[in-house]
C-alpha atoms as a PDB file:
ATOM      1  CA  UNK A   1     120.929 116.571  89.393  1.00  0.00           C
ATOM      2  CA  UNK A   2     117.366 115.510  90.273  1.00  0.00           C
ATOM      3  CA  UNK A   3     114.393 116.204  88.017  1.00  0.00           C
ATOM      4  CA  UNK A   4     111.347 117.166  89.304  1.00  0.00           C
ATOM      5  CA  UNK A   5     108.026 117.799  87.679  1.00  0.00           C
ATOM      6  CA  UNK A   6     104.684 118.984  88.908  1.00  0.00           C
ATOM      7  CA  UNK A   7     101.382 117.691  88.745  1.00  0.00           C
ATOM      8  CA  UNK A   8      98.238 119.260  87.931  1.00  0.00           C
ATOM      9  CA  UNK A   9      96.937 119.257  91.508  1.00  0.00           C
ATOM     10  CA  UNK A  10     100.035 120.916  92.496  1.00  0.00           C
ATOM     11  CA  UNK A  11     102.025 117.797  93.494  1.00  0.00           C
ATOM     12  CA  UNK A  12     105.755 117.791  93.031  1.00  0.00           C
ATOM     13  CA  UNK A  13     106.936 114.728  92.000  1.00  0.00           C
ATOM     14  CA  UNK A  14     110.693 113.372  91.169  1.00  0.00           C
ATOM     15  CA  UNK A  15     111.522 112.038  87.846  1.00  0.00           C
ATOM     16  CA  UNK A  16     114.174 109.489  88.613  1.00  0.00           C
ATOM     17  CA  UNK A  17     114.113 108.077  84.861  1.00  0.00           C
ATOM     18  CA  UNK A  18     113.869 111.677  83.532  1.00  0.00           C
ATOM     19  CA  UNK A  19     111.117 110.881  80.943  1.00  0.00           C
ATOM     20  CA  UNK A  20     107.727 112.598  82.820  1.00  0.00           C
ATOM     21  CA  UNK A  21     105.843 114.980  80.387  1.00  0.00           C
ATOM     22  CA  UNK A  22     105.661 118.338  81.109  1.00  0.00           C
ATOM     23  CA  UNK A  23     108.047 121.574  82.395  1.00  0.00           C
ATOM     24  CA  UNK A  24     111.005 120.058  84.748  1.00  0.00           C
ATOM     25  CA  UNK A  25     112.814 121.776  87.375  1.00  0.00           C
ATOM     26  CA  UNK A  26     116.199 120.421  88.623  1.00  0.00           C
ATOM     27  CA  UNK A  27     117.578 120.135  91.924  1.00  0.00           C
ATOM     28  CA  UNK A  28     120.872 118.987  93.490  1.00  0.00           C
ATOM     29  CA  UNK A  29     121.221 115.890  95.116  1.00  0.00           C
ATOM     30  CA  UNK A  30     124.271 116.753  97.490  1.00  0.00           C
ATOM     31  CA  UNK A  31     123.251 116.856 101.401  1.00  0.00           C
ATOM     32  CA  UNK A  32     123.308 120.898 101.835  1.00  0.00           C
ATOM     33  CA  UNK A  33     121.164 121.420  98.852  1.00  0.00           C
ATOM     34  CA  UNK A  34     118.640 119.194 100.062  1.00  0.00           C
ATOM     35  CA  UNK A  35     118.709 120.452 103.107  1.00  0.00           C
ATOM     36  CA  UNK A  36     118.188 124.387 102.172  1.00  0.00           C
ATOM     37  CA  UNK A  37     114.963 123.423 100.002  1.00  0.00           C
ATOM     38  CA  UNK A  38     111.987 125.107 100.036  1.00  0.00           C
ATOM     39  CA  UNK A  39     108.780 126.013  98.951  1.00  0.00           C
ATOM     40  CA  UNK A  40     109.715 129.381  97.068  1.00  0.00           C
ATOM     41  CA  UNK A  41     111.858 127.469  94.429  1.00  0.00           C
ATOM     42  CA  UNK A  42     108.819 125.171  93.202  1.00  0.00           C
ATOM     43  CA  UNK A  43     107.040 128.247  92.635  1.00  0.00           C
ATOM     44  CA  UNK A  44     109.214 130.291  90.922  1.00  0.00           C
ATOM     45  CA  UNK A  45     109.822 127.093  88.859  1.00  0.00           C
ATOM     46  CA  UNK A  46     106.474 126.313  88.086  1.00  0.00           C
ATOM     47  CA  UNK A  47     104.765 130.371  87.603  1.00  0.00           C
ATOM     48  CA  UNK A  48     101.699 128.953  86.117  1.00  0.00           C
ATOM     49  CA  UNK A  49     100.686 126.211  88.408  1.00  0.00           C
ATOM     50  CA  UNK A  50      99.826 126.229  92.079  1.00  0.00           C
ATOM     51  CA  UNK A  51     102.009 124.496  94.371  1.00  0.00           C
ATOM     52  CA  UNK A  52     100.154 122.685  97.169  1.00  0.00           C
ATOM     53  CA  UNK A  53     101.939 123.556 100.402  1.00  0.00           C
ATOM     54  CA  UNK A  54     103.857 121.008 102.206  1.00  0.00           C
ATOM     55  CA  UNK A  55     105.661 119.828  99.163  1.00  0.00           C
ATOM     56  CA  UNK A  56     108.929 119.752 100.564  1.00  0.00           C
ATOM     57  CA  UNK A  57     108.296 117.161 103.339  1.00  0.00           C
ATOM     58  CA  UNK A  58     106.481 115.141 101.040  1.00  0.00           C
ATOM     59  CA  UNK A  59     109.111 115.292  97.977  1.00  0.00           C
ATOM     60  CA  UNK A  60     111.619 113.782 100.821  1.00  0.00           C
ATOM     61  CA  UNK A  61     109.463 110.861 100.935  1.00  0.00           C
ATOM     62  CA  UNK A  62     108.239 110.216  97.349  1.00  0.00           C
ATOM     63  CA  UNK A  63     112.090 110.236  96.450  1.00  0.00           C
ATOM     64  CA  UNK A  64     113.162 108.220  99.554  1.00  0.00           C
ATOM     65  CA  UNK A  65     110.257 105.834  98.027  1.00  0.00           C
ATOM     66  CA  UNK A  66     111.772 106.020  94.283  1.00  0.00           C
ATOM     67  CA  UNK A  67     115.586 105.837  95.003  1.00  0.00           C
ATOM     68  CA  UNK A  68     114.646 102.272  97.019  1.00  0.00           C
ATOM     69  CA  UNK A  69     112.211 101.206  94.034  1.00  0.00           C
ATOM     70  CA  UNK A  70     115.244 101.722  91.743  1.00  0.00           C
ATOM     71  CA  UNK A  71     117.645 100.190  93.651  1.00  0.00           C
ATOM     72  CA  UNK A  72     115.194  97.085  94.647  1.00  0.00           C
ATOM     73  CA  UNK A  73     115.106  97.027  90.491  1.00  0.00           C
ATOM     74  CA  UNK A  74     118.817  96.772  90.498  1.00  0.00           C
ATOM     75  CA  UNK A  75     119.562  94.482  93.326  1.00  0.00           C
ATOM     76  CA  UNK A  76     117.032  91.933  91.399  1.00  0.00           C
ATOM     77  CA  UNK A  77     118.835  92.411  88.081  1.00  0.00           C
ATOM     78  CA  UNK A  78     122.022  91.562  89.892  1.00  0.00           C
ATOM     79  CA  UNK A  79     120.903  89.188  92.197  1.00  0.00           C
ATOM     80  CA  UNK A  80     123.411  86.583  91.070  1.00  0.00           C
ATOM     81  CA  UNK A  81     126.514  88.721  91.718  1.00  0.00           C
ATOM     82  CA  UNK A  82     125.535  89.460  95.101  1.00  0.00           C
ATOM     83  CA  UNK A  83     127.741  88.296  98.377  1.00  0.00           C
ATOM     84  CA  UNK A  84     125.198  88.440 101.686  1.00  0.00           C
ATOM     85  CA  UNK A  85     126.279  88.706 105.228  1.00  0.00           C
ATOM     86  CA  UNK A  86     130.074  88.919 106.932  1.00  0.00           C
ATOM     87  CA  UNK A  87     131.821  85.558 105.988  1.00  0.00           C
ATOM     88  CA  UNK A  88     130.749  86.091 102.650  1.00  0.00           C
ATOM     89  CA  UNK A  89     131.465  89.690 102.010  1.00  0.00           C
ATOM     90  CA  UNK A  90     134.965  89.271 104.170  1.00  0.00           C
ATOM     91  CA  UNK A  91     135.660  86.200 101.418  1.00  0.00           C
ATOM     92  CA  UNK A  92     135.058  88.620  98.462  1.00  0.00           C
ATOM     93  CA  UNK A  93     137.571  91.325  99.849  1.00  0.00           C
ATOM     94  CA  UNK A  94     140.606  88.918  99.217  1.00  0.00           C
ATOM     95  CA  UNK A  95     139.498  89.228  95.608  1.00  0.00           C
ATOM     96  CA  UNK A  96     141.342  91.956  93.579  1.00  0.00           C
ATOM     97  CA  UNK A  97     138.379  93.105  91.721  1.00  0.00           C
ATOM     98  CA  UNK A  98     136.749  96.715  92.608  1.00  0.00           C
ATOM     99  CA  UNK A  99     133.910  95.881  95.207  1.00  0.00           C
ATOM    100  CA  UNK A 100     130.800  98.142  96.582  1.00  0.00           C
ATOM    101  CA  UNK A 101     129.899  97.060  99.970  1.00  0.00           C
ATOM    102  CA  UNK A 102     126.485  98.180 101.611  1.00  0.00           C
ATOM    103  CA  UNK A 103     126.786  98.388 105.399  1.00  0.00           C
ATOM    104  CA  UNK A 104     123.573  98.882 107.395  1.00  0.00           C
ATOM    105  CA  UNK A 105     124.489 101.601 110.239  1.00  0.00           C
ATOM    106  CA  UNK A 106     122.483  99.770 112.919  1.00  0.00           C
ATOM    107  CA  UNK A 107     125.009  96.606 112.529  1.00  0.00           C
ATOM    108  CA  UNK A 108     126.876  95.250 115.552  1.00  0.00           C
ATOM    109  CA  UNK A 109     129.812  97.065 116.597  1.00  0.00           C
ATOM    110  CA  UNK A 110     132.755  94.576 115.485  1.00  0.00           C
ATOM    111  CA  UNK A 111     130.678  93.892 112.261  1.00  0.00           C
ATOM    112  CA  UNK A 112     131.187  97.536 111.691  1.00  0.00           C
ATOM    113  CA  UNK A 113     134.676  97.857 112.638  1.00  0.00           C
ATOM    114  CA  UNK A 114     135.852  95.296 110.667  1.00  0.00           C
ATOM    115  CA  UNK A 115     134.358  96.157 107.561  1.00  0.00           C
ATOM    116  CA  UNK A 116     135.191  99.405 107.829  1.00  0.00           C
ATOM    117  CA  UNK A 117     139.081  98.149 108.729  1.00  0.00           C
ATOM    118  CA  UNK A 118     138.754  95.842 105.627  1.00  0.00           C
ATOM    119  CA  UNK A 119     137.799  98.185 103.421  1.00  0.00           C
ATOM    120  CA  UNK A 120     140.565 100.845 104.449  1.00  0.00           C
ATOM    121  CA  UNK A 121     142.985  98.163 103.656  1.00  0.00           C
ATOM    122  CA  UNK A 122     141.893  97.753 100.524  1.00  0.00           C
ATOM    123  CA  UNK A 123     141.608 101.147  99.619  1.00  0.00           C
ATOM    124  CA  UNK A 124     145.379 101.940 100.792  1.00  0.00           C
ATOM    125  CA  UNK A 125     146.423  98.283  98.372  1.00  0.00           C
ATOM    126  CA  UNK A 126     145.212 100.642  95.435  1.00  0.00           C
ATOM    127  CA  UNK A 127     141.754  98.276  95.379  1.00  0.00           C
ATOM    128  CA  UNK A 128     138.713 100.499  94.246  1.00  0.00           C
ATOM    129  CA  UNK A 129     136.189  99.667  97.222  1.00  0.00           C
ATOM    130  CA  UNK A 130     133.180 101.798  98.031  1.00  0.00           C
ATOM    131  CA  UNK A 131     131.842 101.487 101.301  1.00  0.00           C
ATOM    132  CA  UNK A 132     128.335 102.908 101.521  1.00  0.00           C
ATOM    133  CA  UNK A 133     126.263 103.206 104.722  1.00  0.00           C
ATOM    134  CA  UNK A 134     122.568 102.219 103.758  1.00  0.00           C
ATOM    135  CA  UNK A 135     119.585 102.679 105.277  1.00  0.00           C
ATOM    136  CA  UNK A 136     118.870 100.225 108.300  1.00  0.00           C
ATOM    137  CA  UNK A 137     119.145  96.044 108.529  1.00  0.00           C
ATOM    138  CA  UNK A 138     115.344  96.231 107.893  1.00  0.00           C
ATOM    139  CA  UNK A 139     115.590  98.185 105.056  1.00  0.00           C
ATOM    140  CA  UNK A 140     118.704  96.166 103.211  1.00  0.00           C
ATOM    141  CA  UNK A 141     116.550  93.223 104.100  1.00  0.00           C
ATOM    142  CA  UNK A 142     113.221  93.963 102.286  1.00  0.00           C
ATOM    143  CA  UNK A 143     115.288  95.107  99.256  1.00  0.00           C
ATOM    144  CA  UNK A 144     117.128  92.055  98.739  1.00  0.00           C
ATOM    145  CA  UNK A 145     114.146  89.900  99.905  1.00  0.00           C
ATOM    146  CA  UNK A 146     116.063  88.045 103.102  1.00  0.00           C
ATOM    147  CA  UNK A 147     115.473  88.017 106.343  1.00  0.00           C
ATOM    148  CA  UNK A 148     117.878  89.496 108.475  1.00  0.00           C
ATOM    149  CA  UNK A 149     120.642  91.852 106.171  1.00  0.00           C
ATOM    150  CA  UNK A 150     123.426  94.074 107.545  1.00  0.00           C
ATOM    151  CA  UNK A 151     126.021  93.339 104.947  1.00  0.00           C
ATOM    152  CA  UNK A 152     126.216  92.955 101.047  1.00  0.00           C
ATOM    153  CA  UNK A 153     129.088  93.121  98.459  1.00  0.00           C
ATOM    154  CA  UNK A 154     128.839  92.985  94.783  1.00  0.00           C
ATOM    155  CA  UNK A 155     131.466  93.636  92.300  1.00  0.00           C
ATOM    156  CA  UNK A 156     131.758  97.229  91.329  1.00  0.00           C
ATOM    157  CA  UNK A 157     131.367  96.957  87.706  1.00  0.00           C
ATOM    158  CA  UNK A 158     129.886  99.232  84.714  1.00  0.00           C
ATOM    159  CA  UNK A 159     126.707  97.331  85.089  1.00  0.00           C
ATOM    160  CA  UNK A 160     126.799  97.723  88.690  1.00  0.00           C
ATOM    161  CA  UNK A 161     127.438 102.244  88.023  1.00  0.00           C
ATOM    162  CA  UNK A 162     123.064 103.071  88.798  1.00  0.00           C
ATOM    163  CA  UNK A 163     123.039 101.279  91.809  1.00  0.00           C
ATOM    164  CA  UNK A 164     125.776 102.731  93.496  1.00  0.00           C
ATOM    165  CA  UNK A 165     124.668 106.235  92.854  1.00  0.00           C
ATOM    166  CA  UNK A 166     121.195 105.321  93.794  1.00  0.00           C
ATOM    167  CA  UNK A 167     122.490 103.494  97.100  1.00  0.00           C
ATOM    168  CA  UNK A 168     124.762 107.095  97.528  1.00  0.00           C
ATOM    169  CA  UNK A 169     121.774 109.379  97.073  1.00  0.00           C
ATOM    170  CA  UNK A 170     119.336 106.901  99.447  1.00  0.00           C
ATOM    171  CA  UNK A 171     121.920 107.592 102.019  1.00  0.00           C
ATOM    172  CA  UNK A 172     122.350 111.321 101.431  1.00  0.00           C
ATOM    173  CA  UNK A 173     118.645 111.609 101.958  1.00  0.00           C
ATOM    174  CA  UNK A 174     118.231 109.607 105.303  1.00  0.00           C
ATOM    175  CA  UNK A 175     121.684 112.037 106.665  1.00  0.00           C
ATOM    176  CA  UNK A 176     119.508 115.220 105.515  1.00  0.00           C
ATOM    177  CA  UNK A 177     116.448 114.134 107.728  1.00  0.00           C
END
């Protein structure tokens, strides 16, 4: 569940860290519910304020724009941890620990493929692996600050639990548009 809060211009506004003043409306962050939102439910949310129109194209963006500030603010703070590009990601899958691996859909074909084969064979070993498609090369590049990106691994541990749901929600959005 999302928080949102409204401005007094009549902005609506997502409140990621849940600590913006004011009345909050929630929202679900699953693809369908995104998908069927509209204008009537930030008014009949917010009664006494005036909802500028075109809030619903605009809330995709500002929260597109907050789930890759948080998750920039998470790669940084786990910078160390991180495995960047195929040799290195392939080398961490022989390791037994439970790994999140961000795949950037407009990779080359094999890259794909064998990820995605990797992966599945971890999976049916009993290893916890998360694969999650993320945004573009471009986009996986400017968060970890590199120049070319289209696959990263880090260990999925307890301090690594925010950026995989941020990295899950960033995709739901950009499969919603």
């Amino acid at each position: 569940m999302l928080r949102l809060v409204a401005d007094e211009d009549g902005l609506v506004w997502p409140d990621v860290m849940q600590k913006a003043p004011g009345r909050g409306a929630y929202v679900c962050l699953q693809g369908p519910c995104l998908s069927r939102m509209h204008e009537r439910q930030f008014e009949r949310a917010w009664k006494d304020k005036k909802i500028a129109s075109g809030q619903v194209v605009q809330l995709r963006q500002r929260l597109e724009h907050a789930m890759l500030q948080m998750c920039r603010q998470d790669f940084r703070r786990l910078r160390s941890s991180l495995d960047i590009g195929r040799d290195a990601v392939m080398h961490r899958m022989w390791k037994k620990a439970p790994l999140l691996v961000l795949l950037a859909p407009d990779a080359g074909g094999a890259l794909q493929r064998q990820i995605e084969d990797a992966c599945g064979k971890r999976q049916a070993a009993g290893l916890k692996t998360t694969l999650v498609i993320f945004g573009d090369s471009s986009t996986l590049s400017d968060i970890v600050e590199r120049d070319v990106v289209s696959v990263l691994a880090l260990d999925d541990s307890p301090a690594c639990a925010s950026l995989r749901n941020y990295c899950l929600i960033y995709g739901q959005l950009r499969e919603t548009e």
